[in-house]
N, C-alpha and C. Protein backbone atom coordinates (compact mmCIF):
# COMPACT_ATOMS: atom_id res chain seq x y z
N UNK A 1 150.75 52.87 88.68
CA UNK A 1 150.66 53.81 89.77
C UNK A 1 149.64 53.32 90.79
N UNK A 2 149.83 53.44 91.74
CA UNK A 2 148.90 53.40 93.28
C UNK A 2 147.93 54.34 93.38
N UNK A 3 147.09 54.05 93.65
CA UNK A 3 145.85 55.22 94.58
C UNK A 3 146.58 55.62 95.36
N UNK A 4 146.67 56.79 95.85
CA UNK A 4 146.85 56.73 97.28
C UNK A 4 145.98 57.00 98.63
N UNK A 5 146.75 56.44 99.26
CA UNK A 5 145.22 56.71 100.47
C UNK A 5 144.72 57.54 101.14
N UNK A 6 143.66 57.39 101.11
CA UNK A 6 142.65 58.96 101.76
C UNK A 6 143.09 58.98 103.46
N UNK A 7 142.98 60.41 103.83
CA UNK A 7 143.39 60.83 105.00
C UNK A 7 142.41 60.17 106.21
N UNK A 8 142.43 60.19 106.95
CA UNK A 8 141.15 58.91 108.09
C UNK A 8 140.60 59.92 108.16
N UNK A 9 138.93 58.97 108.09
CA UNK A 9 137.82 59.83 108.53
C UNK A 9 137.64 59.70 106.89
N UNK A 10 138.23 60.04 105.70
CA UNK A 10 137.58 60.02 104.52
C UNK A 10 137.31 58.70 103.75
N UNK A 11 136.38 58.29 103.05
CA UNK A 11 136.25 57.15 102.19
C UNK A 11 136.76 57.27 100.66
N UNK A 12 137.48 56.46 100.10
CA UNK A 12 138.22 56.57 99.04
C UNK A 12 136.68 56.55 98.34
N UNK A 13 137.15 57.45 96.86
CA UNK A 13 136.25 57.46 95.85
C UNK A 13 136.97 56.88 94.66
N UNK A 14 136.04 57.01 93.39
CA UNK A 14 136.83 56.42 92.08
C UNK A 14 135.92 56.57 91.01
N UNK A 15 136.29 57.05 89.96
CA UNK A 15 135.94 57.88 89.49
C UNK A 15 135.90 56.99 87.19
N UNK A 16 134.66 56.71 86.91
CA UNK A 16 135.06 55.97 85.67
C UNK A 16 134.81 56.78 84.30
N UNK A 17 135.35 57.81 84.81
CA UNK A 17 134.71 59.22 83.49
C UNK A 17 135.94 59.32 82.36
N UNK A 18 137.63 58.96 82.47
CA UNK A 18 138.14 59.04 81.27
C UNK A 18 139.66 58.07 82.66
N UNK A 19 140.21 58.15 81.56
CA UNK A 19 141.27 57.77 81.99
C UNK A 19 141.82 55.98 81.60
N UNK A 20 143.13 55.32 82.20
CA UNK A 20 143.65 54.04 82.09
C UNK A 20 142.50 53.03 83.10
N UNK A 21 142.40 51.94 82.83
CA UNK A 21 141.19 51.18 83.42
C UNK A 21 142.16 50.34 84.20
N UNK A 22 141.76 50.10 85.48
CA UNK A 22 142.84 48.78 86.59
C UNK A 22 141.54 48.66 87.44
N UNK A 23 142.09 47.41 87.99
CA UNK A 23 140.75 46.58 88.82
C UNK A 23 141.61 46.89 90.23
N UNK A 24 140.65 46.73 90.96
CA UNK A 24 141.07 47.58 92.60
C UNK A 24 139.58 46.48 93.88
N UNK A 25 140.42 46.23 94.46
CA UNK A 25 140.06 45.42 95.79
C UNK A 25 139.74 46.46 96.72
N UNK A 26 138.40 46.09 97.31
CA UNK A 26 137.31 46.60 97.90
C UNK A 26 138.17 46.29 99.36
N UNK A 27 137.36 47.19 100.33
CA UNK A 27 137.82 46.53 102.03
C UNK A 27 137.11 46.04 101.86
N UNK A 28 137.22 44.97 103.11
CA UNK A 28 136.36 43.54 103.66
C UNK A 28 135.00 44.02 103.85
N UNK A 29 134.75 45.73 104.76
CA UNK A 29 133.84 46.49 105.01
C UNK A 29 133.00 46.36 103.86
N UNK A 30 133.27 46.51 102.81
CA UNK A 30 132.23 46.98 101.51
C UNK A 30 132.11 45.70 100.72
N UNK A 31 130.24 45.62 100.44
CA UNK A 31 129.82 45.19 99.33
C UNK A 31 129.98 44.52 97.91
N UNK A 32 131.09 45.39 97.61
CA UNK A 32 131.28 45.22 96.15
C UNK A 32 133.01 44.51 96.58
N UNK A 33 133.12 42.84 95.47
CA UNK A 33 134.53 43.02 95.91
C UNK A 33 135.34 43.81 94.99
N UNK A 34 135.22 43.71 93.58
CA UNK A 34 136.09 44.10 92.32
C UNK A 34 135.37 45.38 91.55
N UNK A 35 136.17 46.10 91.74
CA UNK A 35 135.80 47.61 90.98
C UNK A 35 136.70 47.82 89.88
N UNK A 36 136.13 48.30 88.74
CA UNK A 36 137.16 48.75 87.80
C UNK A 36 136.92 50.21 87.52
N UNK A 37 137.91 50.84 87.58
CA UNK A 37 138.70 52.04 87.60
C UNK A 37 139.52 52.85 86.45
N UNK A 38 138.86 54.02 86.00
CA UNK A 38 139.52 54.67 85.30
C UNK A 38 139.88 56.20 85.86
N UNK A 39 141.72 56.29 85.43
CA UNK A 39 141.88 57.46 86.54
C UNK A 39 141.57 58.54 85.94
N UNK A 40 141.81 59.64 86.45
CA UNK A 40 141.67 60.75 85.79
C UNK A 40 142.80 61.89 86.15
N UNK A 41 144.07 61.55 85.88
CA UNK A 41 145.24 62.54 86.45
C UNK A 41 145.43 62.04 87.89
N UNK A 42 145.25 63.53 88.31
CA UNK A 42 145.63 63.22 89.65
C UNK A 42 144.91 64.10 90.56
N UNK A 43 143.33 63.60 90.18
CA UNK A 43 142.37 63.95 91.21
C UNK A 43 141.69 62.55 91.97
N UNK A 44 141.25 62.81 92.66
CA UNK A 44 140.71 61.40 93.53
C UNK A 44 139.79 61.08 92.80
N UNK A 45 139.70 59.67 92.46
CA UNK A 45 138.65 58.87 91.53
C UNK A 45 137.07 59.18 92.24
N UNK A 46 136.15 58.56 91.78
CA UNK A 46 134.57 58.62 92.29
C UNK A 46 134.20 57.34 92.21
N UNK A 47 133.55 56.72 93.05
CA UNK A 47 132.99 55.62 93.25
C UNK A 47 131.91 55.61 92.08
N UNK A 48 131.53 54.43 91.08
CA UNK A 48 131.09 54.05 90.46
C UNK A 48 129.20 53.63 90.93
N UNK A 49 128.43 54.25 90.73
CA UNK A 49 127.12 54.06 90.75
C UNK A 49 126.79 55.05 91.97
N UNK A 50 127.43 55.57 92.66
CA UNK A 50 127.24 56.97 93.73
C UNK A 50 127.83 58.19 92.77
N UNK A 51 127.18 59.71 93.47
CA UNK A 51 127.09 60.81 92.44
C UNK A 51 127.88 61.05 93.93
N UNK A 52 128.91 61.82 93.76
CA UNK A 52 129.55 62.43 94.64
C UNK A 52 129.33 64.09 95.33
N UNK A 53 129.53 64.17 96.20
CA UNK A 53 128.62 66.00 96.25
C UNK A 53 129.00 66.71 95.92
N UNK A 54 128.85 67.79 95.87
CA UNK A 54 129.65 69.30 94.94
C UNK A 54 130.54 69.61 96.04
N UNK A 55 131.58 69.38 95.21
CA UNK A 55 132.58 70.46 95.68
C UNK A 55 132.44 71.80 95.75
N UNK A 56 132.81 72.08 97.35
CA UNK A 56 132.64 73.77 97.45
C UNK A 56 133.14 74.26 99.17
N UNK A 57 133.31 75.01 99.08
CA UNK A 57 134.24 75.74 100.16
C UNK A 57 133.26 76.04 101.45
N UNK A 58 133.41 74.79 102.58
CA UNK A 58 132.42 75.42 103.55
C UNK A 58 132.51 76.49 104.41
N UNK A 59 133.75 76.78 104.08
CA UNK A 59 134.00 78.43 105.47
C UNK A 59 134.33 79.46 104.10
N UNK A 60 132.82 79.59 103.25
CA UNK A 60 133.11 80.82 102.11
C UNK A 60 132.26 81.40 102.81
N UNK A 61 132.83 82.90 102.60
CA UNK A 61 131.77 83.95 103.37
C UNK A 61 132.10 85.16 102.52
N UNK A 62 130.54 85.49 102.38
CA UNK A 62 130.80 86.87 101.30
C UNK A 62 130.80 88.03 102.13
N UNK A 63 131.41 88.66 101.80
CA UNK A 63 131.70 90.37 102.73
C UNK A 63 130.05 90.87 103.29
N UNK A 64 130.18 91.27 104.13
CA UNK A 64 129.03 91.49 105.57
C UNK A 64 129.19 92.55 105.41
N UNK A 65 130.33 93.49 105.36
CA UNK A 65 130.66 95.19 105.20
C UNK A 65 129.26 95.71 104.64
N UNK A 66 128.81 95.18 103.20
CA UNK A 66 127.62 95.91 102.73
C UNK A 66 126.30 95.33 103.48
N UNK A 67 125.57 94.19 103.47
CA UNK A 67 124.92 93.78 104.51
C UNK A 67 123.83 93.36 103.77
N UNK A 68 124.06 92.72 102.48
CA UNK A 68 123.49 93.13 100.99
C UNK A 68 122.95 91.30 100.98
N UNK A 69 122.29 90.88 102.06
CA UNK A 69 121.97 89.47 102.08
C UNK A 69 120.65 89.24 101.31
N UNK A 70 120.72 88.48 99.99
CA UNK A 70 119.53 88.45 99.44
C UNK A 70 119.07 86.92 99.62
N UNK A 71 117.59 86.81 99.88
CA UNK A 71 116.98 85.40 100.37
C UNK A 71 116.21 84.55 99.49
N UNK A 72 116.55 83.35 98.80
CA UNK A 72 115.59 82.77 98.25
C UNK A 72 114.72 81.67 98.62
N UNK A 73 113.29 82.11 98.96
CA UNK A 73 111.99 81.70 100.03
C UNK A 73 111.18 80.95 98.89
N UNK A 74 111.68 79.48 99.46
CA UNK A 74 110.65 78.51 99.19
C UNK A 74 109.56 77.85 99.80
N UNK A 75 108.41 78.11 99.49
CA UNK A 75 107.18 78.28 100.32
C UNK A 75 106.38 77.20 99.55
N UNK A 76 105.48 76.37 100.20
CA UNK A 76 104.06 75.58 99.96
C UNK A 76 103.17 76.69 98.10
N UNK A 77 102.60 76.27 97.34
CA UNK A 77 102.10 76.82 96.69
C UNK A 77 101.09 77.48 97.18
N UNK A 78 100.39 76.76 98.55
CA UNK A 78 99.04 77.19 98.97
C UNK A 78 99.09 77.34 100.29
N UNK A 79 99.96 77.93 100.71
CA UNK A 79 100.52 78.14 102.40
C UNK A 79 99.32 78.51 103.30
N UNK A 80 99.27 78.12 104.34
CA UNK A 80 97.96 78.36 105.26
C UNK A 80 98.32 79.58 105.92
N UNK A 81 97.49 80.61 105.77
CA UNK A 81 97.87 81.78 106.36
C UNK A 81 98.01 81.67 108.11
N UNK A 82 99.06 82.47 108.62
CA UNK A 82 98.97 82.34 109.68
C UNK A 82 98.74 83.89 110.47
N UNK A 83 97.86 82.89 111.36
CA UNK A 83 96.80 84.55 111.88
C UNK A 83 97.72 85.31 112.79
N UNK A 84 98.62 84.98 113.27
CA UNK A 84 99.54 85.29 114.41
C UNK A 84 99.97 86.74 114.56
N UNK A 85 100.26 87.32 116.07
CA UNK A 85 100.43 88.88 115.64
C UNK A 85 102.11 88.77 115.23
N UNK A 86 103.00 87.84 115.40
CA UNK A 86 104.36 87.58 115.14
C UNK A 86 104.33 87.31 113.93
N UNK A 87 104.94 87.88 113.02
CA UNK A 87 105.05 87.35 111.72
C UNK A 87 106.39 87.19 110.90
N UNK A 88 106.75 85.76 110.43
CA UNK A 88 108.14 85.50 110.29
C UNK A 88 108.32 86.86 108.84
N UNK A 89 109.61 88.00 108.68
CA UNK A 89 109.45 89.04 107.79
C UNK A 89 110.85 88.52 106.88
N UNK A 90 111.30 88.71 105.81
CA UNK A 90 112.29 88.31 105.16
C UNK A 90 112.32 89.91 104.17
N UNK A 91 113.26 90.58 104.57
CA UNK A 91 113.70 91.67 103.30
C UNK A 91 114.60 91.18 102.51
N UNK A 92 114.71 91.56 101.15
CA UNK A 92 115.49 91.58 99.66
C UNK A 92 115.12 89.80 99.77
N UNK A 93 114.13 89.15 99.32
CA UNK A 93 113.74 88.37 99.16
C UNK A 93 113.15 88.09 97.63
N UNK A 94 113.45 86.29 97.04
CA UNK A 94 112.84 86.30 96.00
C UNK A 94 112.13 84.91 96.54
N UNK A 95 110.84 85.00 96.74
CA UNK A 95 109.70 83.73 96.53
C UNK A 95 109.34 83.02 95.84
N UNK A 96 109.59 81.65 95.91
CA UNK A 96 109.78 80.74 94.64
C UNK A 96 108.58 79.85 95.22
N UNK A 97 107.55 78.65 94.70
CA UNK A 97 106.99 77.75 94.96
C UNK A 97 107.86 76.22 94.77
N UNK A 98 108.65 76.43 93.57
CA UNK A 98 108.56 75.38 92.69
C UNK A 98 110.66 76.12 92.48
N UNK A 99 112.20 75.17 92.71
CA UNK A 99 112.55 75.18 92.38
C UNK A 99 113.03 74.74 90.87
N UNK A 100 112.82 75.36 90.09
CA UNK A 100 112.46 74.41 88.73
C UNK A 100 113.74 74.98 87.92
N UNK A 101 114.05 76.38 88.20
CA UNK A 101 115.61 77.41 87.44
C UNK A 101 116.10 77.13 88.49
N UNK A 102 117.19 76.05 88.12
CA UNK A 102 118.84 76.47 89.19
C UNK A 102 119.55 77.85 89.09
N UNK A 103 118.97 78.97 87.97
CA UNK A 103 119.71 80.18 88.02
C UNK A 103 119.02 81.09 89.35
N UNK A 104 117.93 80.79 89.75
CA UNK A 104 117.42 81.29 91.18
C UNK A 104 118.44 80.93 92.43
N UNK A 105 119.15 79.75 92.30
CA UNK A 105 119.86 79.40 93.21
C UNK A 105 121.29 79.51 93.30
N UNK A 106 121.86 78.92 91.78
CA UNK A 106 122.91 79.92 91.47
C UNK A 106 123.48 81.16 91.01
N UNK A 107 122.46 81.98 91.22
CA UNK A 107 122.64 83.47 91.10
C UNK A 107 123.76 83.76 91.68
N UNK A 108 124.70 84.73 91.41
CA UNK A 108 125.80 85.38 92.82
C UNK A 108 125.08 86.32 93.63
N UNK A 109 124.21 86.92 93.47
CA UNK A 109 123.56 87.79 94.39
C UNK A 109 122.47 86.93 95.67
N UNK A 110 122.37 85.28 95.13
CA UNK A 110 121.79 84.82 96.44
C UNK A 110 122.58 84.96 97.25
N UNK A 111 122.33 84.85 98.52
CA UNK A 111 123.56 84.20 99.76
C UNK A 111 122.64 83.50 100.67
N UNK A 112 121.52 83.38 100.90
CA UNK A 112 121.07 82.80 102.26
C UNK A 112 119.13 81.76 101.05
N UNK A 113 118.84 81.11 101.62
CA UNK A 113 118.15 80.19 101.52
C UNK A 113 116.73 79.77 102.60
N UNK A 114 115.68 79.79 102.28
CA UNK A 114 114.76 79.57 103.40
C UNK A 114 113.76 78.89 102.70
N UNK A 115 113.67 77.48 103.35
CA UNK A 115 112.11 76.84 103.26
C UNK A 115 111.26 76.43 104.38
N UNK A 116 110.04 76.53 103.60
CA UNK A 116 109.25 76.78 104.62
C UNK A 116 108.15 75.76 104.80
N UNK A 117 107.45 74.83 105.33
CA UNK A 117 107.05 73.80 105.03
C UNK A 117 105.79 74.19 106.38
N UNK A 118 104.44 73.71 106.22
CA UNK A 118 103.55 73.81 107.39
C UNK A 118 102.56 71.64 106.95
N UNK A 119 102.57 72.01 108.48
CA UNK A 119 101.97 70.53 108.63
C UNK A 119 101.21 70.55 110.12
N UNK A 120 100.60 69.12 110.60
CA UNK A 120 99.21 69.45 111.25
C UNK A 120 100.03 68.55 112.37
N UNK A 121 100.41 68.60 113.59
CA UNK A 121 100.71 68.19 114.77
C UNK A 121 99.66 67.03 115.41
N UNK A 122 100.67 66.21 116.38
CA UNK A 122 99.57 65.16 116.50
C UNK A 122 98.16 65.52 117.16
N UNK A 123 98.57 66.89 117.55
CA UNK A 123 96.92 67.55 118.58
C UNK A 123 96.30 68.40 117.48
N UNK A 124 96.44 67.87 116.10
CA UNK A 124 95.49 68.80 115.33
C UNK A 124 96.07 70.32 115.22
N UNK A 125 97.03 70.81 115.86
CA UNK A 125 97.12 72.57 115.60
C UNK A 125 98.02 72.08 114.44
N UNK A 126 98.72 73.19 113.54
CA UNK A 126 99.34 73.87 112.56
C UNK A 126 100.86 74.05 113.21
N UNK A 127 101.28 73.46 112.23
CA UNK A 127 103.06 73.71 112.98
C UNK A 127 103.66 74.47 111.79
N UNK A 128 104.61 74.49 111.84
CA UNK A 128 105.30 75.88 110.62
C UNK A 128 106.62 75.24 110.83
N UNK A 129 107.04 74.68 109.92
CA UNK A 129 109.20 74.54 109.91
C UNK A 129 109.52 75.67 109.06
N UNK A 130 110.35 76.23 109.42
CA UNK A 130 111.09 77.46 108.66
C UNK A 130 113.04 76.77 108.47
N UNK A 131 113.17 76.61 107.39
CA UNK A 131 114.66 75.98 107.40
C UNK A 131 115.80 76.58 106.79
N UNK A 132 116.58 77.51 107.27
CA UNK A 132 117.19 78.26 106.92
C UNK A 132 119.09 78.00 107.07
N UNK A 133 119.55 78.49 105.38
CA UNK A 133 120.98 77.88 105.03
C UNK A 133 121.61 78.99 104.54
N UNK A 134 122.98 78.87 104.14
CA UNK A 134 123.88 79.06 103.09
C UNK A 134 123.81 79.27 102.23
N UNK A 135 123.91 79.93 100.85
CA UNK A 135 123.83 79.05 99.47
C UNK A 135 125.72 79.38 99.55
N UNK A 136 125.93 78.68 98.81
CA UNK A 136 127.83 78.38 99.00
C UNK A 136 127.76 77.71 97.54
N UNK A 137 128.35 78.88 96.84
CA UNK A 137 128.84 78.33 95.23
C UNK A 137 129.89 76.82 95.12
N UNK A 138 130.02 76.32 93.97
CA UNK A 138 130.28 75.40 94.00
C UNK A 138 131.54 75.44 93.21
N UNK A 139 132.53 74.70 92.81
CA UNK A 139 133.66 75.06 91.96
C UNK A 139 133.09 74.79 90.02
N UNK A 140 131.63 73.48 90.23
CA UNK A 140 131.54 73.41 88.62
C UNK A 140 130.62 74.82 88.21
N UNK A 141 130.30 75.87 88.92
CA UNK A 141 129.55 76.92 88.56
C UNK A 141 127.63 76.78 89.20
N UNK A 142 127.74 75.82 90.20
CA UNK A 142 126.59 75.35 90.68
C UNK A 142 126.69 76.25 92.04
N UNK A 143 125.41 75.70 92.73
CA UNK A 143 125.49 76.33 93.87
C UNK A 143 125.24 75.33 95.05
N UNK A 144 125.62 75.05 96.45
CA UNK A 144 125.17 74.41 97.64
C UNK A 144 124.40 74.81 98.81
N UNK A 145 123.64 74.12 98.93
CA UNK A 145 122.50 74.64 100.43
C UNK A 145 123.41 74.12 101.83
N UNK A 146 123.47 74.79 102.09
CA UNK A 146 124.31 74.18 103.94
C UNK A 146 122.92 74.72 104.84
N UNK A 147 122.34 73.88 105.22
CA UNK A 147 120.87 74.30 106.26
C UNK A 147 121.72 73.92 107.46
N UNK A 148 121.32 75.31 108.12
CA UNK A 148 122.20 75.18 109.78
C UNK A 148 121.35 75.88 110.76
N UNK A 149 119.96 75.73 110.64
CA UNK A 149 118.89 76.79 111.50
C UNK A 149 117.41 76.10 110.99
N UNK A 150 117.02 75.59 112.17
CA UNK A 150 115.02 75.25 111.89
C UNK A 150 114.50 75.82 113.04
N UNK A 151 113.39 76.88 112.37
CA UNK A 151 113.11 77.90 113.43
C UNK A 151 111.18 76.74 113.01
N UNK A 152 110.77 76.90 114.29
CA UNK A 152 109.63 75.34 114.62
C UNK A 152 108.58 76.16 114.90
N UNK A 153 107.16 76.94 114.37
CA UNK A 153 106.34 77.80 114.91
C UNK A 153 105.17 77.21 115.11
N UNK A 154 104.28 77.22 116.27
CA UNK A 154 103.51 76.34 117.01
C UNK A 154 102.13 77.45 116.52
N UNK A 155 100.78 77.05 115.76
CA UNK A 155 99.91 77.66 116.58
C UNK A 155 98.84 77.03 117.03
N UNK A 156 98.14 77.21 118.28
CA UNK A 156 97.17 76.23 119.00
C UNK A 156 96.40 76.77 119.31
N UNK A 157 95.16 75.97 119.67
CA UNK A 157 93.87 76.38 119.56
C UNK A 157 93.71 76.48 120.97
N UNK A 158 92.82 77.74 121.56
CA UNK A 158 92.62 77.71 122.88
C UNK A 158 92.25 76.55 123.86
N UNK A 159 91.26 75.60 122.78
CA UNK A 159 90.81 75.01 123.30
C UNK A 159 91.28 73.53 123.77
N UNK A 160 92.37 73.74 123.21
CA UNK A 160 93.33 72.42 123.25
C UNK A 160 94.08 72.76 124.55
N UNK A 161 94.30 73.54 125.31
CA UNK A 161 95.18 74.14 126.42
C UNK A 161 94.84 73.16 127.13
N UNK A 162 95.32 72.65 128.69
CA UNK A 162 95.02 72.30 129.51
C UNK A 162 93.90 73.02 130.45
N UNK A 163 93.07 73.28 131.05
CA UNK A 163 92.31 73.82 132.40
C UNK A 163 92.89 73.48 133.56
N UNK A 164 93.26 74.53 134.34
CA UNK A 164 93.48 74.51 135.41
C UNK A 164 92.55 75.13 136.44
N UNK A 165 92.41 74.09 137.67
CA UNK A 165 91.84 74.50 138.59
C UNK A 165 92.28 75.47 139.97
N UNK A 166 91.28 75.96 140.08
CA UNK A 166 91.94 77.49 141.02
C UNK A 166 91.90 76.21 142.64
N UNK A 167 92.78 76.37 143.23
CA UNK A 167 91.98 76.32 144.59
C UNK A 167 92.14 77.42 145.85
N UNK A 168 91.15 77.19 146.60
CA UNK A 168 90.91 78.27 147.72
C UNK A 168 89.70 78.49 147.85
């Protein structure tokens, strides 16, 4: 039997987890010339020494009707407080330091994702990345981050401003 070929725009994979073993010619494009190949039915193989990404449905959307969006906020262990009268607020939130339980992430009651990262700008002030996703279940019972939003929070010291001069 033949591979058959992936639709354009996709890169064939191949996959050496069970199946009949056949040797398969690389394009000219790639690295490797001789791959050996074991199929597996009749799903698309996986390339050998690459982990392929989770499969999962990018236009899944859980019903909005209830409005029941719960957030899991990954934050610095030792976050620098920020004095600001704006303050980023997150309701039905669970605060994690340390992803360490994938059941925090593959929960069904997550749906949305936020990390939060602070670092020191080249003028010395405090910058804030806030990075906010998806979580989008996966088909092996896992879960996926789709980050589609970095909200960038500046704070600066008066004294760093420019001076401007009045004239008249």
């Amino acid at each position: 039997q033949a591979l058959s070929t992936p639709r354009s725009g996709l890169t064939p994979s191949y996959d050496l987890r069970a199946g009949s073993t056949e040797s398969l010619t690389a394009p000219s494009s790639a690295t490797v010339s001789n791959i050996t190949v074991r199929r597996r039915g009749p799903f698309t193989p996986v390339v050998p020494g690459r982990h392929a990404p989770a499969v999962s449905n990018p236009r899944h959307r859980r019903s909005r009707s209830v409005s029941d969006e719960r957030w899991l906020e990954h934050r610095p262990p030792a976050p620098v407080p920020l004095n600001t009268v704006m303050q980023p607020v997150i309701k039905k939130r669970k605060s994690i330091t340390k992803l360490t339980d994938v059941k925090d992430l593959a929960n069904s009651k997550t749906s949305k994702y936020c990390l939060m990262t602070q670092e020191q700008d080249s003028e010395g002030d405090l910058e804030t990345h806030i990075y906010k996703g998806d979580v989008v279940p996966t088909c092996g019972g896992g879960a996926q981050v789709i980050l589609n939003d970095v909200e960038i929070l500046k704070q600066k010291s008066p004294g760093s401003s420019p001076t401007r001069k009045r004239s008249g």
